[in-house]
Protein backbone atom coordinates (compact mmCIF):
# COMPACT_ATOMS: atom_id res chain seq x y z
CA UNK A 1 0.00 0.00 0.00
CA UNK A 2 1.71 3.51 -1.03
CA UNK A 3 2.42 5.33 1.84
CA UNK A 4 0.00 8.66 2.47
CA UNK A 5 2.56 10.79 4.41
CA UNK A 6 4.24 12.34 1.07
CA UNK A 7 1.04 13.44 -0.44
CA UNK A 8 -0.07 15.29 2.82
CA UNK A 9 2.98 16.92 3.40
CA UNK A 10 3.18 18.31 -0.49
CA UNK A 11 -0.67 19.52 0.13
CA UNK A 12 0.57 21.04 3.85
CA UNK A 13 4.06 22.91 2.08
CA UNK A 14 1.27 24.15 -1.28
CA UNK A 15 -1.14 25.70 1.32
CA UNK A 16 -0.17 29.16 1.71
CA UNK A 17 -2.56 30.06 4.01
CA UNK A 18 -1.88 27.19 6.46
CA UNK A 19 -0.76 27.43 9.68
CA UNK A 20 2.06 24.38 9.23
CA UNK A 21 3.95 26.71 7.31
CA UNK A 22 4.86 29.00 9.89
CA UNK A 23 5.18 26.58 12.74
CA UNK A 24 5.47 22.51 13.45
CA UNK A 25 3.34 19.93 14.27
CA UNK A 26 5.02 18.82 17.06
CA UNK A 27 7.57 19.88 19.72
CA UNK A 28 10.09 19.07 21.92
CA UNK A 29 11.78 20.58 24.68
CA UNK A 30 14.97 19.62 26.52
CA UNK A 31 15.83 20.80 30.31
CA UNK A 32 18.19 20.07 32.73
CA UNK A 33 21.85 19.31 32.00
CA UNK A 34 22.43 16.62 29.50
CA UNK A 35 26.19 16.57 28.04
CA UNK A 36 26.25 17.68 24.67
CA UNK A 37 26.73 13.74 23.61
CA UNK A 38 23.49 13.30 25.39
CA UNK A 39 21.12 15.77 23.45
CA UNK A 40 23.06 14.89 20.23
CA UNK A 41 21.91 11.46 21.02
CA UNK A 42 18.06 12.19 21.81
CA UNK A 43 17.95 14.61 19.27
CA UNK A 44 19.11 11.25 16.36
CA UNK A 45 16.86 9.10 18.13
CA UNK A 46 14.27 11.21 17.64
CA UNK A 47 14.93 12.26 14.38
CA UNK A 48 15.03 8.66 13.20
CA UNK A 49 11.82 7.87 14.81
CA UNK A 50 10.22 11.07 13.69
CA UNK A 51 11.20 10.09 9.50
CA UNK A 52 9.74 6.65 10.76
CA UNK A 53 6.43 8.72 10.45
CA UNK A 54 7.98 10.39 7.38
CA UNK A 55 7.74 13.89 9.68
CA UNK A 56 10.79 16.04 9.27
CA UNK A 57 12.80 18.20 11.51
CA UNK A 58 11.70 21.93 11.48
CA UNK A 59 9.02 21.71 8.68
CA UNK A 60 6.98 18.81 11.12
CA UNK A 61 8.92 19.16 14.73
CA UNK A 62 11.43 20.98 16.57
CA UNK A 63 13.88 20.10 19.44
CA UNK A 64 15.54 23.30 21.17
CA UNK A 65 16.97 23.12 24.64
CA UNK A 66 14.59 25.14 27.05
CA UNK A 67 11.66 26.32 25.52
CA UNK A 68 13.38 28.84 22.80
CA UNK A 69 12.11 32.07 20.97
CA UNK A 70 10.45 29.55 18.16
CA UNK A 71 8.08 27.85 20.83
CA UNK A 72 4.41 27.71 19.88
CA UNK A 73 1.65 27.46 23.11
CA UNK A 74 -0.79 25.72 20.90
CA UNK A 75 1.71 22.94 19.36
CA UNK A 76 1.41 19.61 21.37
CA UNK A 77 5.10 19.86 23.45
CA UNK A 78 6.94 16.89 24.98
CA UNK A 79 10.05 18.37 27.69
CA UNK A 80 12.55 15.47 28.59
CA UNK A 81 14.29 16.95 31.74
CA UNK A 82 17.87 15.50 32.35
CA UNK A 83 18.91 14.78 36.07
CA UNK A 84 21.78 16.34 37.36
CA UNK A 85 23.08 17.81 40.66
CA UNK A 86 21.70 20.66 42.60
CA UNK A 87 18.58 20.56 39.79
CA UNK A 88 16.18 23.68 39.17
CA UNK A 89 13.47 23.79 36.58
CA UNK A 90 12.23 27.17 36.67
CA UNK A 91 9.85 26.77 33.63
CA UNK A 92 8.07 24.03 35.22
CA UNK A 93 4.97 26.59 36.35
CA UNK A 94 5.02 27.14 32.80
CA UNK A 95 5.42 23.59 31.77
CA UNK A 96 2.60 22.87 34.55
CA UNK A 97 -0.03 25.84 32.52
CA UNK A 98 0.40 24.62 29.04
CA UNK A 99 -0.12 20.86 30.31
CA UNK A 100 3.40 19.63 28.99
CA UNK A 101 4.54 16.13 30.14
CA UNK A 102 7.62 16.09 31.79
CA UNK A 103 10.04 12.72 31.49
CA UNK A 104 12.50 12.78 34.16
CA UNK A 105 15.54 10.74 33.50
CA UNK A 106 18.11 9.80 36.23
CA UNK A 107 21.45 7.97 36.51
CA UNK A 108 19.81 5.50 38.27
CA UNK A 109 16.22 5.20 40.34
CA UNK A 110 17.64 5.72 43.61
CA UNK A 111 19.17 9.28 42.73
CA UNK A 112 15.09 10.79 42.19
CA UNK A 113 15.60 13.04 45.33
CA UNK A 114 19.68 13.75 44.29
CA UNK A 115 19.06 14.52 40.86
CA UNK A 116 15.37 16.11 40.05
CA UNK A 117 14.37 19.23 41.15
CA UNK A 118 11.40 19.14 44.24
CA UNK A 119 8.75 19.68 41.61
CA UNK A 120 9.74 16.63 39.58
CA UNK A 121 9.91 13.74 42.70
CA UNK A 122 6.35 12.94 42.20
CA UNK A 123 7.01 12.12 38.75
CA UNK A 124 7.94 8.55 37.57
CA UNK A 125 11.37 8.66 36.27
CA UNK A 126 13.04 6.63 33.57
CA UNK A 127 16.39 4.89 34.97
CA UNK A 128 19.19 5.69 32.13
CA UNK A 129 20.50 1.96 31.29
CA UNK A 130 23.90 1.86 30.23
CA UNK A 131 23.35 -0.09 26.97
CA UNK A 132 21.02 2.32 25.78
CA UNK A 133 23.53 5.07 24.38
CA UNK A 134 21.44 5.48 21.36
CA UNK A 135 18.91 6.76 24.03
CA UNK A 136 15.95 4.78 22.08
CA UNK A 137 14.36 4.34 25.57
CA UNK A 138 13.82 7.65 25.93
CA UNK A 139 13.32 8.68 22.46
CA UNK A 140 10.21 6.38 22.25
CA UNK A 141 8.57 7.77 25.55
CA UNK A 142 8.57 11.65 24.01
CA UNK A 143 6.95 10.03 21.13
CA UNK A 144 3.73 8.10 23.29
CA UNK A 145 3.78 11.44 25.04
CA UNK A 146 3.06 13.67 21.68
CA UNK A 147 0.48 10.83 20.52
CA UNK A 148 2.90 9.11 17.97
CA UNK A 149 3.59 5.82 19.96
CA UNK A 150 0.69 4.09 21.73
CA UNK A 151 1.41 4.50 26.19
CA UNK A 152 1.10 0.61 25.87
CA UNK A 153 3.80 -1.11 24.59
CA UNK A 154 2.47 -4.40 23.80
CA UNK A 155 4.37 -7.28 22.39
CA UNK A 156 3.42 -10.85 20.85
CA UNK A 157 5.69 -13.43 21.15
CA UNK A 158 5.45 -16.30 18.73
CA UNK A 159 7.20 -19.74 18.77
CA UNK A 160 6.59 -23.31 18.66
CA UNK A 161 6.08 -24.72 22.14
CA UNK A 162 8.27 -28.27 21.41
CA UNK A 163 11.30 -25.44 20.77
CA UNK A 164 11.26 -23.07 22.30
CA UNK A 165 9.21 -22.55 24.98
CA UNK A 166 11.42 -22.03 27.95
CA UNK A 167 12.89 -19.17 25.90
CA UNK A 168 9.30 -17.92 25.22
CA UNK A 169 8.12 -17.90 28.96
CA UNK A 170 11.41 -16.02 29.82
CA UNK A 171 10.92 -13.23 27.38
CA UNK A 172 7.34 -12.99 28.52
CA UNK A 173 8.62 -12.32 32.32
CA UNK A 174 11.70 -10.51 31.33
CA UNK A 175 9.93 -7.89 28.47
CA UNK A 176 7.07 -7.16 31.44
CA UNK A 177 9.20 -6.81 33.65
CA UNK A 178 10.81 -4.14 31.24
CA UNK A 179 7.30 -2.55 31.33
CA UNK A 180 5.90 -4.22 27.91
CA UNK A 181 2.41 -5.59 27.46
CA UNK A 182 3.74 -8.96 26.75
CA UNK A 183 0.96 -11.99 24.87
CA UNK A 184 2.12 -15.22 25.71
CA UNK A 185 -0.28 -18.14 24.35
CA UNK A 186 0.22 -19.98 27.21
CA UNK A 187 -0.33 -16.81 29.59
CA UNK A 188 -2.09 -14.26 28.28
CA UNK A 189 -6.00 -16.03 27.18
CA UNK A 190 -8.09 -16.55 30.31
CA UNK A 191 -10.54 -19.52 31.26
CA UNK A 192 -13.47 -19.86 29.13
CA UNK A 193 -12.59 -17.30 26.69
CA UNK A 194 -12.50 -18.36 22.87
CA UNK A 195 -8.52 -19.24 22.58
CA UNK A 196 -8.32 -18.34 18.82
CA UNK A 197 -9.89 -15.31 18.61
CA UNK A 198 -8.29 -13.76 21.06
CA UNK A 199 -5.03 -14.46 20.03
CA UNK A 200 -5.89 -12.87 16.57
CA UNK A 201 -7.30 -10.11 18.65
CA UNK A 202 -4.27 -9.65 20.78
CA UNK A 203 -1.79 -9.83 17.58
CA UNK A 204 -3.99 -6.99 15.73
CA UNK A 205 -3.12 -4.92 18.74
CA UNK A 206 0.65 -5.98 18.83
CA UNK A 207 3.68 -3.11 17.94
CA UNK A 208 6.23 -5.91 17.50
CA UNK A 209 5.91 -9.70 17.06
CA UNK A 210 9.42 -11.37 18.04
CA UNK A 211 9.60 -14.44 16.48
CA UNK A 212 11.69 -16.97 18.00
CA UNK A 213 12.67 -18.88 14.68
CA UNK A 214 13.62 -22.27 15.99
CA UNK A 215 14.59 -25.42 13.08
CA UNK A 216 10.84 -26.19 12.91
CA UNK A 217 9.06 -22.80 13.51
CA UNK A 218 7.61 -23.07 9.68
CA UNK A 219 6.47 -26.75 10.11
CA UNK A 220 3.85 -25.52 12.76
CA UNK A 221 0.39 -24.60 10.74
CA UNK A 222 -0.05 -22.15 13.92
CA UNK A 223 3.16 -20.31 13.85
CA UNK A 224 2.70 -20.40 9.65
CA UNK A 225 -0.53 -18.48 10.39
CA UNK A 226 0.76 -15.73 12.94
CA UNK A 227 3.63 -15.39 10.89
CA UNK A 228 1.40 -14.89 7.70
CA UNK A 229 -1.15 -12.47 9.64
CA UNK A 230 1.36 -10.36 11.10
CA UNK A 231 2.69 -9.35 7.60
CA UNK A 232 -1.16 -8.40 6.38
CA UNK A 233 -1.34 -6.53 9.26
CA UNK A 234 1.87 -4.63 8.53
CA UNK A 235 3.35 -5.39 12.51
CA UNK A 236 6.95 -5.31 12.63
CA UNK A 237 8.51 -8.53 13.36
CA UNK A 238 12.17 -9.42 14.77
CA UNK A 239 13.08 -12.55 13.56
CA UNK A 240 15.22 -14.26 16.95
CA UNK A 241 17.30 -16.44 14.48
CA UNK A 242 18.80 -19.99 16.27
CA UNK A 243 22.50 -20.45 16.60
CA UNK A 244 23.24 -22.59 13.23
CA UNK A 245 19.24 -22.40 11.88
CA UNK A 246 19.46 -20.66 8.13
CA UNK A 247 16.70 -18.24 7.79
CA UNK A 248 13.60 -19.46 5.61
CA UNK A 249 12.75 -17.55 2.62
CA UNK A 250 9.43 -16.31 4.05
CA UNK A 251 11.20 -14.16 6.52
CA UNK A 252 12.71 -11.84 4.26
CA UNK A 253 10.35 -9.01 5.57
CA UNK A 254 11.41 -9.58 9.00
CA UNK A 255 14.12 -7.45 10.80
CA UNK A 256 16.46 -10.69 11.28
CA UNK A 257 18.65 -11.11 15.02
CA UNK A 258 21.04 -13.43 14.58
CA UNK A 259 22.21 -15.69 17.56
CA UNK A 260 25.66 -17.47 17.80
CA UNK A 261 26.40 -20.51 20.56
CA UNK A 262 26.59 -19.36 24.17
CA UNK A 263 23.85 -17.18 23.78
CA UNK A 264 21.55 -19.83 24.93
CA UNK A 265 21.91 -21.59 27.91
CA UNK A 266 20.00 -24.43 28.96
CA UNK A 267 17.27 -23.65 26.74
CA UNK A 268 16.90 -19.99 27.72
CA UNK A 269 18.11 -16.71 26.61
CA UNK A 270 21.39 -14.90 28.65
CA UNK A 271 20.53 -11.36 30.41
CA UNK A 272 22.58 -9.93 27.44
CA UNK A 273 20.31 -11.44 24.52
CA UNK A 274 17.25 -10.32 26.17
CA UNK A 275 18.60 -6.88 27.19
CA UNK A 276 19.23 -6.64 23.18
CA UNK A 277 15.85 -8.15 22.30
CA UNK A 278 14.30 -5.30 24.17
CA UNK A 279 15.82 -2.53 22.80
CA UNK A 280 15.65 -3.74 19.11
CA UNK A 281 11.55 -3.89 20.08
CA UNK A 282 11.74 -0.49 21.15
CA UNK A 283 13.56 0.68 17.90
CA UNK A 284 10.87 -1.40 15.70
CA UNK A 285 7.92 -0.32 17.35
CA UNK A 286 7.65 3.62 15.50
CA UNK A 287 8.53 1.88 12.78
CA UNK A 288 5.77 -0.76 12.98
CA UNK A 289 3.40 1.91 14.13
CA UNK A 290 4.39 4.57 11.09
CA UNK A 291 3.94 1.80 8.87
CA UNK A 292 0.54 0.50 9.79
CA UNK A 293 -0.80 4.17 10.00
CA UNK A 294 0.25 4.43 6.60
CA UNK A 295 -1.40 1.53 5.32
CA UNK A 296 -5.06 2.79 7.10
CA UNK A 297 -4.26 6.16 5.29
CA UNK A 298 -3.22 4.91 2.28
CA UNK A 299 -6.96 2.77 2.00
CA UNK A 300 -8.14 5.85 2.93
CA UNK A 301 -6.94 8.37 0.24
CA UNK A 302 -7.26 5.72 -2.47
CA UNK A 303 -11.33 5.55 -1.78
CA UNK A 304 -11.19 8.85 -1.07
CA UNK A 305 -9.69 9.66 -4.80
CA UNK A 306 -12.23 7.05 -6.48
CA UNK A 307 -14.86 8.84 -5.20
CA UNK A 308 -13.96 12.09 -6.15
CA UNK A 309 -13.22 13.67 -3.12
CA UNK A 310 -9.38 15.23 -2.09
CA UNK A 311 -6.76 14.83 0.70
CA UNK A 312 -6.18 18.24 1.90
CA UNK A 313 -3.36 18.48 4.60
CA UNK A 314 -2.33 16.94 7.96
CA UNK A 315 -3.74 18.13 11.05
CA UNK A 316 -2.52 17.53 14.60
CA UNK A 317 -1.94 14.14 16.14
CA UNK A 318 -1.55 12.28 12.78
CA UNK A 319 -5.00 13.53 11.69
CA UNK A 320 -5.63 13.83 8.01
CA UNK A 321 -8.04 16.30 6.30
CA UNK A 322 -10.17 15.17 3.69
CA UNK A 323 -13.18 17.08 1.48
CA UNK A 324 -15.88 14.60 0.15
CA UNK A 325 -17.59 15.19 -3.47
CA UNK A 326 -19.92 17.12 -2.22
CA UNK A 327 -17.40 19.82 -0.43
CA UNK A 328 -18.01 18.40 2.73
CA UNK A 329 -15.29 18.31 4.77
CA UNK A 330 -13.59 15.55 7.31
CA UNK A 331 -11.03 15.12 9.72
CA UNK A 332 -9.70 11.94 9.64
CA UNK A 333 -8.02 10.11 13.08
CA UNK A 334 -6.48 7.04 11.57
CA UNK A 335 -6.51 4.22 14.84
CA UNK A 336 -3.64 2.03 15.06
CA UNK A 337 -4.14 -1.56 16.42
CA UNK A 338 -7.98 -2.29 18.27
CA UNK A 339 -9.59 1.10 18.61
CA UNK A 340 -11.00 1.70 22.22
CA UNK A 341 -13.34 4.50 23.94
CA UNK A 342 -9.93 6.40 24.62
CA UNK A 343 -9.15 5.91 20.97
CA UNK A 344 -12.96 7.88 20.66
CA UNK A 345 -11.95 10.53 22.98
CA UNK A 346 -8.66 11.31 21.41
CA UNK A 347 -10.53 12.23 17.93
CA UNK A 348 -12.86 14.80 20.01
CA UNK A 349 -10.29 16.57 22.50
CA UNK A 350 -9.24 19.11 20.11
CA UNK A 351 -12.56 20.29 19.55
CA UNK A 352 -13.16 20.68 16.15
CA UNK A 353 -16.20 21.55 14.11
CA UNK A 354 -15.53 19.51 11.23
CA UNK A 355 -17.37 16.04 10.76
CA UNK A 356 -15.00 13.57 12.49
CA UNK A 357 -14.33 10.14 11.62
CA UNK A 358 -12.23 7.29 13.10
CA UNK A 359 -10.59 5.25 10.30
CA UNK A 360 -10.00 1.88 12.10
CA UNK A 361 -8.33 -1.78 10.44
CA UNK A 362 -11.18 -3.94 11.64
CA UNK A 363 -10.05 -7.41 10.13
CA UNK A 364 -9.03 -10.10 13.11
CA UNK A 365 -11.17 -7.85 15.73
CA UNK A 366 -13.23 -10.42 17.42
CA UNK A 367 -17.16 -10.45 17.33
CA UNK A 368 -17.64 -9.12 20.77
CA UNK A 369 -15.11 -6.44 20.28
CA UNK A 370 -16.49 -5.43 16.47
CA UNK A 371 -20.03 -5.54 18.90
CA UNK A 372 -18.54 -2.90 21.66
CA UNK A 373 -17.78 -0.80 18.38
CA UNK A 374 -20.93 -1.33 16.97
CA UNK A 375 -22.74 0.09 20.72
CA UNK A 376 -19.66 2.97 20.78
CA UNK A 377 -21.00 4.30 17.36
CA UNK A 378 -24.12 4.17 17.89
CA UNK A 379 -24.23 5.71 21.19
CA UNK A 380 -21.53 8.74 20.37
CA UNK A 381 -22.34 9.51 16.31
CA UNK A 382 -20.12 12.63 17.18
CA UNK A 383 -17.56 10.41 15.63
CA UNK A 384 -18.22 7.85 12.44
CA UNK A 385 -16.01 5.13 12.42
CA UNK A 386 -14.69 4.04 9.17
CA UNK A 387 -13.54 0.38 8.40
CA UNK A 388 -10.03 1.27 6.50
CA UNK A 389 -10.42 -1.66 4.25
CA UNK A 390 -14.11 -0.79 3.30
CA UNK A 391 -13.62 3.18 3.44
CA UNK A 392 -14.96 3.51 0.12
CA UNK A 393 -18.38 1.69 1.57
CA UNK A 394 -18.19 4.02 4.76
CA UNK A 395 -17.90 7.01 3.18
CA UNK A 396 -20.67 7.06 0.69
CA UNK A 397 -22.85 6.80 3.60
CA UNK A 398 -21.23 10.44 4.98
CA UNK A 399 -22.88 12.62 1.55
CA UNK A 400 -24.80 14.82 3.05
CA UNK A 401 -24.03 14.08 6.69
């Protein structure tokens, strides 16, 4: 599916009038008193993540240390504050009136009351970890805080159980313990609940899928299907490759991690391998989440064009701005993964008049989910929810809304 994001961006640069010429669409602000390796750090990670979502630095999003002469009150702002001794934050009465979220990051947890300033200690801060010099970590928690990255981080881990499963029940304790929604087949489905479809459920709503590709993973029917369904549902997959195993030729789409002896010990994965598994899911996930949203919009502009209508600009938090046939015009919130009631609230919160619709990908939603939809919509018709892979059907019902 040809990505949106290029079209919208030439229709946001033509528009004169608009008010993405003269300032970003998003914003980030750093405080404290990172070295200068530090912010040139955060300010790559960021900028890789941010061209994940094909947004560029200062025509889409800024990054200034403090908040700068450039700084715009009504541009959604993320400030990453980093820990030192004898802190102050000053701005944070101003931080605290514009409603900016603050990430505090420390050396280590136990400095909080050494290295933050007073205002800050109520705050949950994000421990530095050595390996991360890339500063990924952080990088992706600025993102969920802007709207980019979903705040869960969930994760589905498939294998095949005669293989690997020690290795699978480890990640699943060692990823949540990392603070990562982790699906587990043999964890994550409760008693009496229909096993099947809600593990298709739970992969539709997955960032990353690590795939721990054992000798046989491609012999199972199971992991053939989750491996098959993850690709139509564009979800980023790391491919956990086993010492000696030679990659199949249907994994060519994954992002492959290759593993040599000695980094499995008695069947399970050493603190260094999972350490690295973690931060290559963190890396993936913008990626996996830029990608999918560009698949919705992409279904989205191509029924929008067969009908006759246009793609206008981009609005804030990944919205897109449409005009139907009839001039009528739309703003768009493409949903990643299974849209909720907090998905619903999201599209409203900015308060504007335009017809609003939520363009969802509703294929492996299970019936009782599709059903809660079904009662959302029909309850809140503020918002229309659009099926991405049926928007042409959708919209024609909208003429004349």
């Amino acid at each position: 599916m040809e990505s949106l994001l290029p079209v919208l961006h030439a229709a946001a640069r033509s528009a004169a009038s608009s008010l993405f010429m003269v300032a970003p669409l998003y914003q980030c602000l750093i405080f404290g008193k990172p070295s200068p390796e530090q912010v040139a750090a955060f300010s790559v990670a960021i900028t890789k993540a941010m061209d994940d979502f094909g947004l560029k630095p200062v025509e889409h999003f800024s990054i200034t240390e403090g908040f700068g002469d450039a700084f715009v009150e009504t541009v959604p702002a993320v400030a990453v504050f980093f820990g030192t001794e004898a802190p102050k934050l000053p701005e944070h009465a101003n931080l605290l009136r514009l409603s900016i979220p603050v990430i505090p990051l420390v050396s280590k947890v136990a400095n909080v009351s050494i290295e933050l300033p007073e205002c800050l200690w109520p705050l949950n801060a994000l421990a530095l970890a050595a390996d991360d010099v890339s500063l990924v970590k952080p990088a992706g928690v600025a993102l969920q805080c802007l709207g980019l990255l979903p705040a869960q981080r969930r994760v589905f881990v498939s294998y095949r159980r005669t293989e690997s499963r020690d290795a699978a029940v480890q990640l699943f304790e060692e990823l949540s313990a990392r603070q990562f929604d982790v699906f587990l087949d043999t964890h994550s489905v409760g008693v009496a609940t229909d096993f099947q479809a809600m593990l298709w459920h739970r992969l539709c709503d997955s960032d990353v899928v690590v795939m721990l590709d054992t000798p046989g993973f491609f012999e199972s029917r199971w992991t053939r299907i989750e491996w098959g369904r993850a690709i139509d549902k564009y979800i980023s997959i790391l491919q956990v490759l086993w010492p000696g195993h030679k990659a199949s030729r249907y994994s060519a789409l994954a992002t492959p991690m290759s593993l040599v002896d000695g980094d499995i010990e008695d069947g399970k994965l050493t603190d260094a391998i999972v350490e690295s598994i973690a931060l290559k899911v963190e890396v993936l996930r913008s990626k996996s989440v830029a990608l999918r949203h560009a698949n919705i919009t992409g279904h989205l502009r191509s029924s929008m064009e067969r009908m006759g209508g246009s793609v206008e600009g981009v609005g804030q938090r990944r919205s897109i701005l449409l005009r139907m046939p009839s001039g009528i015009p739309l703003v768009a919130h493409p949903s990643v993964g299974v849209p909720t009631a907090v998905t619903l609230h999201d599209a409203v919160r900015d308060g504007d008049p335009r017809q609003t619709i939520l363009v969802y990908d509703h294929v492996g939603l299970s019936e009782q989910w599709m059903s809660h939809l079904g009662w959302l919509g029909a309850n809140f018709n503020t918002v229309k929810w659009i099926r991405s892979r049926e928007a042409g059907w959708d919209l024609s019902g909208l003429e004349g809304v």
